[in-house]
C-alpha atoms as a PDB file:
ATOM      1  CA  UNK A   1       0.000   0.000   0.000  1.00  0.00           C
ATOM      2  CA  UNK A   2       1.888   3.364  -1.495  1.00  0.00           C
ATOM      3  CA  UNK A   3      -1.459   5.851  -1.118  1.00  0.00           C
ATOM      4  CA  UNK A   4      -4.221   6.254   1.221  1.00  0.00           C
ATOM      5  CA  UNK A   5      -7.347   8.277  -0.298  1.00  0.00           C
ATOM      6  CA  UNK A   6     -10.271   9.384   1.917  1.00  0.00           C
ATOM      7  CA  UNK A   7     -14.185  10.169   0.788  1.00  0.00           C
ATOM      8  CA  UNK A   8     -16.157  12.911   1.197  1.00  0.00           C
ATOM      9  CA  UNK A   9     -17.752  11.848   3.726  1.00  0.00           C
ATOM     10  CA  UNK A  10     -15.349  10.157   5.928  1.00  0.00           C
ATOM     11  CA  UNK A  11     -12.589  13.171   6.118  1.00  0.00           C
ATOM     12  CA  UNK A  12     -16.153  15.507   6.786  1.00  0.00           C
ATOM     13  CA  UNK A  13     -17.017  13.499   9.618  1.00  0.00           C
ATOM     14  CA  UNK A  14     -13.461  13.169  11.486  1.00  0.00           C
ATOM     15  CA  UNK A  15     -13.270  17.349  10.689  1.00  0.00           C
ATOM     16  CA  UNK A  16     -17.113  17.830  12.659  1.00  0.00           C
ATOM     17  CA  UNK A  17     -15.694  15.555  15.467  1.00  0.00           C
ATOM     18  CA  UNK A  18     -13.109  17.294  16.022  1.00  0.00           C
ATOM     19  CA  UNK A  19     -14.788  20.758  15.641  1.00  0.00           C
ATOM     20  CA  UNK A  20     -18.022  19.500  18.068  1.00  0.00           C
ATOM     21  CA  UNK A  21     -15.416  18.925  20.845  1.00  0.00           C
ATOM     22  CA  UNK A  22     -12.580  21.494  20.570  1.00  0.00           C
ATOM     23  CA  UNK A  23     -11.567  21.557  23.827  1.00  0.00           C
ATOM     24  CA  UNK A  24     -11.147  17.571  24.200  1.00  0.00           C
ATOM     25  CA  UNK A  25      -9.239  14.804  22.808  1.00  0.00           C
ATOM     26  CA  UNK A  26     -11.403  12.529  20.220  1.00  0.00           C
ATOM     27  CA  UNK A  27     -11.183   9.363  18.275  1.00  0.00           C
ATOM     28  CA  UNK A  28     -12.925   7.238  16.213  1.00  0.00           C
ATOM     29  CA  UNK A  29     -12.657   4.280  13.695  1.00  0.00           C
ATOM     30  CA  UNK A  30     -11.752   4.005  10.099  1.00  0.00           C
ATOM     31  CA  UNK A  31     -13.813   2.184   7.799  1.00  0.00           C
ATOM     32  CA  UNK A  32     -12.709   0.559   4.039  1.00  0.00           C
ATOM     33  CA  UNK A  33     -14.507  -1.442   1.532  1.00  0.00           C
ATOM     34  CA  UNK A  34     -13.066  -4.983   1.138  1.00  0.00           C
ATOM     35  CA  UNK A  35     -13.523  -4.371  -2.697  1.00  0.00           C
ATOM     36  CA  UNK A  36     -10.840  -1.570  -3.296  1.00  0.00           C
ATOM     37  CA  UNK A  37      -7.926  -3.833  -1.233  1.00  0.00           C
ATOM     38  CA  UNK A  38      -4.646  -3.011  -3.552  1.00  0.00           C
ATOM     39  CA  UNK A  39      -2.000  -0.772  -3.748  1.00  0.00           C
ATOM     40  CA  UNK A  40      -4.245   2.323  -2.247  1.00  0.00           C
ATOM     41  CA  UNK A  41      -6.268   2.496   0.488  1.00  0.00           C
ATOM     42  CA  UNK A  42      -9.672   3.857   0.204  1.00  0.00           C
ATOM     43  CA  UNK A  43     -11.461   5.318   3.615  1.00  0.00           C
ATOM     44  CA  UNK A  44     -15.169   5.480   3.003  1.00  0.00           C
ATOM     45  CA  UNK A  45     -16.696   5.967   6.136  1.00  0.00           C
ATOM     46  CA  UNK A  46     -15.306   7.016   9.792  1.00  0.00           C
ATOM     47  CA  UNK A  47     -17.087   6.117  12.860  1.00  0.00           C
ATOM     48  CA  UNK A  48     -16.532   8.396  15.646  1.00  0.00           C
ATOM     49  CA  UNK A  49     -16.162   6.923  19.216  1.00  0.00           C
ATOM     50  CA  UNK A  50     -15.471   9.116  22.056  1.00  0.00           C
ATOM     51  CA  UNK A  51     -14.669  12.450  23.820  1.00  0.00           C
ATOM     52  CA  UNK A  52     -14.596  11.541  27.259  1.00  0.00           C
ATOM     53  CA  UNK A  53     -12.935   9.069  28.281  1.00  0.00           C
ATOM     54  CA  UNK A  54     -11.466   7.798  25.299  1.00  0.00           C
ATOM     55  CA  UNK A  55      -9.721   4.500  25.946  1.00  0.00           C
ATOM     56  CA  UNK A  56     -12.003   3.200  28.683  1.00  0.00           C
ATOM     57  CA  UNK A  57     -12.347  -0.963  27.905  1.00  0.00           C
ATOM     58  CA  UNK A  58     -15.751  -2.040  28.412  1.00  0.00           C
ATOM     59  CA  UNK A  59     -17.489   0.988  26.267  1.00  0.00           C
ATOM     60  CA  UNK A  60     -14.653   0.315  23.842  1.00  0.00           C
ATOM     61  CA  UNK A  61     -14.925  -3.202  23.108  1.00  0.00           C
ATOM     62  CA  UNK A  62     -18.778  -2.768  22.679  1.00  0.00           C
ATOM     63  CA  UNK A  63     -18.049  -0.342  20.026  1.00  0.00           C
ATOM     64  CA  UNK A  64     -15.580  -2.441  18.129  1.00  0.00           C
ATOM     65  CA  UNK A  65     -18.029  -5.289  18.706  1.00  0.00           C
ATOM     66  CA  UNK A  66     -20.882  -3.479  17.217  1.00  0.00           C
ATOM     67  CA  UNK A  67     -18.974  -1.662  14.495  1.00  0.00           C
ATOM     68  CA  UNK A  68     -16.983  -5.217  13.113  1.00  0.00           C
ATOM     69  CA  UNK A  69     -19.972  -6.689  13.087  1.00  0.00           C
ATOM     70  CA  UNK A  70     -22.023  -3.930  10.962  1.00  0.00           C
ATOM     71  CA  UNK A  71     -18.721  -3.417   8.984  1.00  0.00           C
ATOM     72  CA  UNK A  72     -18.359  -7.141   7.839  1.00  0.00           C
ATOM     73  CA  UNK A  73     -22.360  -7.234   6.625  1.00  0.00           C
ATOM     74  CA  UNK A  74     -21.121  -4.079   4.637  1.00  0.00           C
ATOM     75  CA  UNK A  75     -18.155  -5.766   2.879  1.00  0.00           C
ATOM     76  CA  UNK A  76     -16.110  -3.636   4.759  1.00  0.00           C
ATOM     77  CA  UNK A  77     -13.358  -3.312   7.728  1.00  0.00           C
ATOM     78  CA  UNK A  78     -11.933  -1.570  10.233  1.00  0.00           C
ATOM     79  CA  UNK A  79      -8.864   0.100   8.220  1.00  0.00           C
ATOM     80  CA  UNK A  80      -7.417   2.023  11.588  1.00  0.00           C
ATOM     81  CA  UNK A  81      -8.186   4.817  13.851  1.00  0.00           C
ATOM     82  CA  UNK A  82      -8.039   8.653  14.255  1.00  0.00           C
ATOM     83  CA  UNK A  83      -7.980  11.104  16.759  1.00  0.00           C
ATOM     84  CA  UNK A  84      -7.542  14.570  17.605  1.00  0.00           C
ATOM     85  CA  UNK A  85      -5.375  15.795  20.650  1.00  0.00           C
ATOM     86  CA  UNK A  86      -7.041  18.217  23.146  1.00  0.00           C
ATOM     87  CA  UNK A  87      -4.317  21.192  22.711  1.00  0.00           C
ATOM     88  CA  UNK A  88      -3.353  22.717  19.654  1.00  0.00           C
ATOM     89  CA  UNK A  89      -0.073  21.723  18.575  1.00  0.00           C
ATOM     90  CA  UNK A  90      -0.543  18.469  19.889  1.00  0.00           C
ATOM     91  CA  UNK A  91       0.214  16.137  16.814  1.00  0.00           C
ATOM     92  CA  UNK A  92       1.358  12.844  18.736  1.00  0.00           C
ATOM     93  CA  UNK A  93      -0.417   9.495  19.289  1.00  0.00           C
ATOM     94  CA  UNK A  94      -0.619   7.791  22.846  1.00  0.00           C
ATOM     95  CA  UNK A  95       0.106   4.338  23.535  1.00  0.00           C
ATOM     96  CA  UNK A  96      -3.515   3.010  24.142  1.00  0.00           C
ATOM     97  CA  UNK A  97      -3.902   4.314  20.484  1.00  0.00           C
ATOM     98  CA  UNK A  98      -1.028   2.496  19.183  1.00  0.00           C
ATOM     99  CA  UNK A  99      -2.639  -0.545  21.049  1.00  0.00           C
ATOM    100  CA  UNK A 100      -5.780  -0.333  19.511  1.00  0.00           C
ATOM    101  CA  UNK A 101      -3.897  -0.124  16.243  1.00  0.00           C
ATOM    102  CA  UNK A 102      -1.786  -2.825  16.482  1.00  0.00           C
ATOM    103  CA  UNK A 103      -4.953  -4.668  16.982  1.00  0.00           C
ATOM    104  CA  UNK A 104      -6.267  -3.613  14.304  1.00  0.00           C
ATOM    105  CA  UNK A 105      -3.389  -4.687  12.297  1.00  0.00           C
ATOM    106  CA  UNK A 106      -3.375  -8.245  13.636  1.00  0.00           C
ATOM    107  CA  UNK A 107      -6.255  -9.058  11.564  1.00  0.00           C
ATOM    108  CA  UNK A 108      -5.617  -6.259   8.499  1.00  0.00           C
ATOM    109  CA  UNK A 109      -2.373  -5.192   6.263  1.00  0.00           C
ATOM    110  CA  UNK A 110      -4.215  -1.874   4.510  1.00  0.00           C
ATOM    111  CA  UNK A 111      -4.635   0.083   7.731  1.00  0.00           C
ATOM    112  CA  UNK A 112      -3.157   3.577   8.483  1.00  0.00           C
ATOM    113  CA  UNK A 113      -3.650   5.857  11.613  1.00  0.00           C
ATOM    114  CA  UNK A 114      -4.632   9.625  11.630  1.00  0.00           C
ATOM    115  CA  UNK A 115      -3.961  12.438  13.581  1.00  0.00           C
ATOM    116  CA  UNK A 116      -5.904  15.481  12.424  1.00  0.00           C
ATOM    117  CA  UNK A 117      -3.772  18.771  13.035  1.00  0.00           C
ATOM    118  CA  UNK A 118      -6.031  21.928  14.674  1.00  0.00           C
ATOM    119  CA  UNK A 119      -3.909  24.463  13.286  1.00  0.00           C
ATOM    120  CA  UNK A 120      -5.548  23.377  10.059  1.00  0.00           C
ATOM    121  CA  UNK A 121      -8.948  23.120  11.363  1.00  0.00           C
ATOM    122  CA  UNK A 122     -10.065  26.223   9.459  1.00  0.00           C
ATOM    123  CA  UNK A 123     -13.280  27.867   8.520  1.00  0.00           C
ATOM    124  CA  UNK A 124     -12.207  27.535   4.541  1.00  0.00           C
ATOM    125  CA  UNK A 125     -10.178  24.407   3.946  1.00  0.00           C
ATOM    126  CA  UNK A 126      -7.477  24.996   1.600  1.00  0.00           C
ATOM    127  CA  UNK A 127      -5.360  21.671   2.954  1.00  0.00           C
ATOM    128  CA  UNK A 128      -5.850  18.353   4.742  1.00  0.00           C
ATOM    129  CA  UNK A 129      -5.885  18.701   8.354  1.00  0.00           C
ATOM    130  CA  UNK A 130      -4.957  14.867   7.944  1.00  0.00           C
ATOM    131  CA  UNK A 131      -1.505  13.778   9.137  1.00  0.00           C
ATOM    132  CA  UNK A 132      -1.642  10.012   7.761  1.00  0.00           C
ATOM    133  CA  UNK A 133       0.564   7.061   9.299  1.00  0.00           C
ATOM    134  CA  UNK A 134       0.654   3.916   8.220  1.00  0.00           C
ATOM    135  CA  UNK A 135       3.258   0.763   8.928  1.00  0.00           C
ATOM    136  CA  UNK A 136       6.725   0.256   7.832  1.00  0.00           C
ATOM    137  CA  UNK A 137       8.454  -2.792   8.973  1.00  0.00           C
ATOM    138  CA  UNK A 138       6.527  -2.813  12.202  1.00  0.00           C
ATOM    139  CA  UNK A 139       7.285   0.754  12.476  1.00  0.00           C
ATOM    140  CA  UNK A 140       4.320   3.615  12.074  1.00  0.00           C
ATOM    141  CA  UNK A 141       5.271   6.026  10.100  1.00  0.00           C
ATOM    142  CA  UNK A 142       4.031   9.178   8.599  1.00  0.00           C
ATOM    143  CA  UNK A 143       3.055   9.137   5.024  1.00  0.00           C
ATOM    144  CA  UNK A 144       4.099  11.982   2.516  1.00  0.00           C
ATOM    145  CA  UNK A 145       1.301  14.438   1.566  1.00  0.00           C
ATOM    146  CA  UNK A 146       1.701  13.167  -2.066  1.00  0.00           C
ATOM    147  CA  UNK A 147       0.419   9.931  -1.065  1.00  0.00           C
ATOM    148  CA  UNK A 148      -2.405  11.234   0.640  1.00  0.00           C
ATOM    149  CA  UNK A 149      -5.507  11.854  -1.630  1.00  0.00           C
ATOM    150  CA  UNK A 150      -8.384  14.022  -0.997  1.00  0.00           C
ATOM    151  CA  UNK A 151     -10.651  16.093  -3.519  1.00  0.00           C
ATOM    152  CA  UNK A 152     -11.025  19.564  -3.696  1.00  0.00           C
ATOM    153  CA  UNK A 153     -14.606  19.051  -3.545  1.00  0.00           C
ATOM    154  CA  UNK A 154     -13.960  17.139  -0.277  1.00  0.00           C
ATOM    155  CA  UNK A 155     -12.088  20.724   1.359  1.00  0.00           C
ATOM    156  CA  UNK A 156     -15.418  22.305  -0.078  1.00  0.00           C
ATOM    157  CA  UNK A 157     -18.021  20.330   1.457  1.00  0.00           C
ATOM    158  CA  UNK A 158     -15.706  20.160   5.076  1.00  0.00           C
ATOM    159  CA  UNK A 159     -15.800  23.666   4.925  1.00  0.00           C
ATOM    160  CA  UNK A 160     -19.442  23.842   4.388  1.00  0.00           C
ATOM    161  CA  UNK A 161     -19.673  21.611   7.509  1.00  0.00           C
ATOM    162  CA  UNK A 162     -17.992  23.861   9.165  1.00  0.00           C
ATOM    163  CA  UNK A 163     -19.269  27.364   8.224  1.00  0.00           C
ATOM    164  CA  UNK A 164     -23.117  26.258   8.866  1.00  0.00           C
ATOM    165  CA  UNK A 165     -21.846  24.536  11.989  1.00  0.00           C
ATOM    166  CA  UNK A 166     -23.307  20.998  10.787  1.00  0.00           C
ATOM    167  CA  UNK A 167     -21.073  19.722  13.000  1.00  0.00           C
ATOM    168  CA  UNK A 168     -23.471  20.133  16.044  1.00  0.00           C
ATOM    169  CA  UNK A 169     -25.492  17.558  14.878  1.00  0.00           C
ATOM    170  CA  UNK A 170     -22.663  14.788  14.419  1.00  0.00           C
ATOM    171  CA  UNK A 171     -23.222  11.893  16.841  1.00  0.00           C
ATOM    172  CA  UNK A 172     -20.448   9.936  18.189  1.00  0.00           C
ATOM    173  CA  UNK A 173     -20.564   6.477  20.495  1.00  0.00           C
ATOM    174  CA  UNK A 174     -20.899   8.644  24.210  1.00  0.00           C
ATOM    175  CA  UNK A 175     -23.579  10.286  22.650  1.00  0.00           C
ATOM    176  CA  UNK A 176     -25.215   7.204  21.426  1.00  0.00           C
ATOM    177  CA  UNK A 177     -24.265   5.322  25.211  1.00  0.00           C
ATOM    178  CA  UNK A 178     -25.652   8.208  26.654  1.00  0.00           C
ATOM    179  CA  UNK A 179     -29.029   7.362  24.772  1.00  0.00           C
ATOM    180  CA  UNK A 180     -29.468   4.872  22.770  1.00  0.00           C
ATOM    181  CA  UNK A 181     -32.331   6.392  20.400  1.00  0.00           C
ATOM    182  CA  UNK A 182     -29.401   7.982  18.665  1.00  0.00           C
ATOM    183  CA  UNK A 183     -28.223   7.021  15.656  1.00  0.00           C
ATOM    184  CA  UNK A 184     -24.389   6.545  15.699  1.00  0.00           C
ATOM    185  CA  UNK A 185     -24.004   5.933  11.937  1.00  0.00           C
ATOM    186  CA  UNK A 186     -25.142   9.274  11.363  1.00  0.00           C
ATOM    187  CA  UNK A 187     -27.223   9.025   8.404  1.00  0.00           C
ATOM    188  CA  UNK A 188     -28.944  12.471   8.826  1.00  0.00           C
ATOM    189  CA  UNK A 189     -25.228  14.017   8.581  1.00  0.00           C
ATOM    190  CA  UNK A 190     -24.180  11.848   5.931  1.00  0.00           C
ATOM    191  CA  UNK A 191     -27.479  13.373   4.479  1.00  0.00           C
ATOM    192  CA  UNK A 192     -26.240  16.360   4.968  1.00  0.00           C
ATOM    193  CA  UNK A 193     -23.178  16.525   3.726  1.00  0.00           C
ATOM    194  CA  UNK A 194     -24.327  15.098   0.445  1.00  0.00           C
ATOM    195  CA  UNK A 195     -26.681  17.535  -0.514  1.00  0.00           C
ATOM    196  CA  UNK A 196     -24.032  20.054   0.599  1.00  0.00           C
ATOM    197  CA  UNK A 197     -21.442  18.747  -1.359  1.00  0.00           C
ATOM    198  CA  UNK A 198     -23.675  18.250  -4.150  1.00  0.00           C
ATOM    199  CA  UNK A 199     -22.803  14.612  -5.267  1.00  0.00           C
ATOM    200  CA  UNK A 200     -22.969  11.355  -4.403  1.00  0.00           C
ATOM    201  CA  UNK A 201     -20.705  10.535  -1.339  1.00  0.00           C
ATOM    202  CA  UNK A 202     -20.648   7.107  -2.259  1.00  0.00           C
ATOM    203  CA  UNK A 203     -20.302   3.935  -0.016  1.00  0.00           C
ATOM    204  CA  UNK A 204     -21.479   4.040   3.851  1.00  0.00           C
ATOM    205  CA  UNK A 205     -21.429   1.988   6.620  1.00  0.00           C
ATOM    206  CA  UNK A 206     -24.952   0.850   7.536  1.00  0.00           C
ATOM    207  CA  UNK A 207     -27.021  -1.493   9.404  1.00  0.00           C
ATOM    208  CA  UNK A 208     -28.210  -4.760   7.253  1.00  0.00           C
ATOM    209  CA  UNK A 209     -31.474  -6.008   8.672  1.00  0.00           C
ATOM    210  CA  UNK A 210     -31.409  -8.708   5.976  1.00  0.00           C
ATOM    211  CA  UNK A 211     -28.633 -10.132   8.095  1.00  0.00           C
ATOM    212  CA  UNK A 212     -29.737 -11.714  11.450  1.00  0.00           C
END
């Protein structure tokens, strides 16, 4: 794997995360299709977890319970993790993170990790606030800016996320732990952020009922 490529939708939701809770550390769950495994790895979907208490082990493993499960009816996987540090210059990754990716890349080669930088989390995104890492001889490693792949229509609609503060209405897993009526696939935002960016935003994690 030489390139990592994110959609719409997933870099929009990991930019409202972090923008809903600016004042706290968050993280939440890559997600890839199974049919685009090769030399680049394609992030469709994020799902974000927590901005509490990030790393605490019983709400976590129900989330990565719930989320494989869903994932795998999808033809998809958990392709790594992101998060966003509390302070502002804050671009490093703490060990339970680089547990839960190690994990993750027990059972999965494509798989990076993401740290989104706040001094990029601007009103009118010109750049990535994405710094990508992925493995290099059991090493994680950041990956070069020309590897990483996002569309200017991507900065457009993230912006637009921003700038109407759609943000506010992202939910992540405390939310949904906190009450259980909401929907932590958020398929109003993903609504949203469709009709804002004007096109299709392409595959999404949901629920299939027609699996038991």
């Amino acid at each position: 794997m030489t390139k990592v490529s994110f959609s719409t939708l997933a870099y929009c939701k990991m930019v409202a995360h972090a923008a809903k809770y600016p004042h706290c550390e968050v993280n939440g769950l890559l997600i890839a299709d199974t049919l685009n495994k090769g030399d680049k790895l394609v992030i469709v979907d994020t799902v974000p977890l927590f901005h509490q208490c990030l790393h605490v082990s019983p709400m976590s493993e129900i989330a990565l319970m719930q989320i494989d499960q869903s994932a795998s009816t999808c033809n998809m996987y958990i392709a790594g993790y992101y998060l966003a540090n509390e302070t502002l210059d804050d671009l490093s990754y703490d060990k339970p993170a680089h547990k839960i990716m190690d994990k993750i890349a027990e059972h999965e080669t494509d798989v990076c990790m993401v740290v989104i930088n706040n001094r990029l989390m601007e009103l009118n995104q010109k750049e990535s606030a994405l710094i990508v890492h992925t493995q290099d001889d059991g090493k994680w490693k950041s990956l070069n800016n020309s590897n990483i792949q996002i569309e200017n229509v991507t900065l457009a609609a993230a912006s637009a996320v921003l700038q109407q503060q759609l943000y506010n209405n992202l939910i992540d897993f405390d939310n949904h732990l906190d009450n259980l009526s909401l929907d932590w696939l958020n398929t109003e935002f993903s609504n949203w952020v469709e009709k804002t960016s004007g096109h299709d935003t392409g595959r999404r994690l949901v629920i299939n009922k027609s699996v038991s």
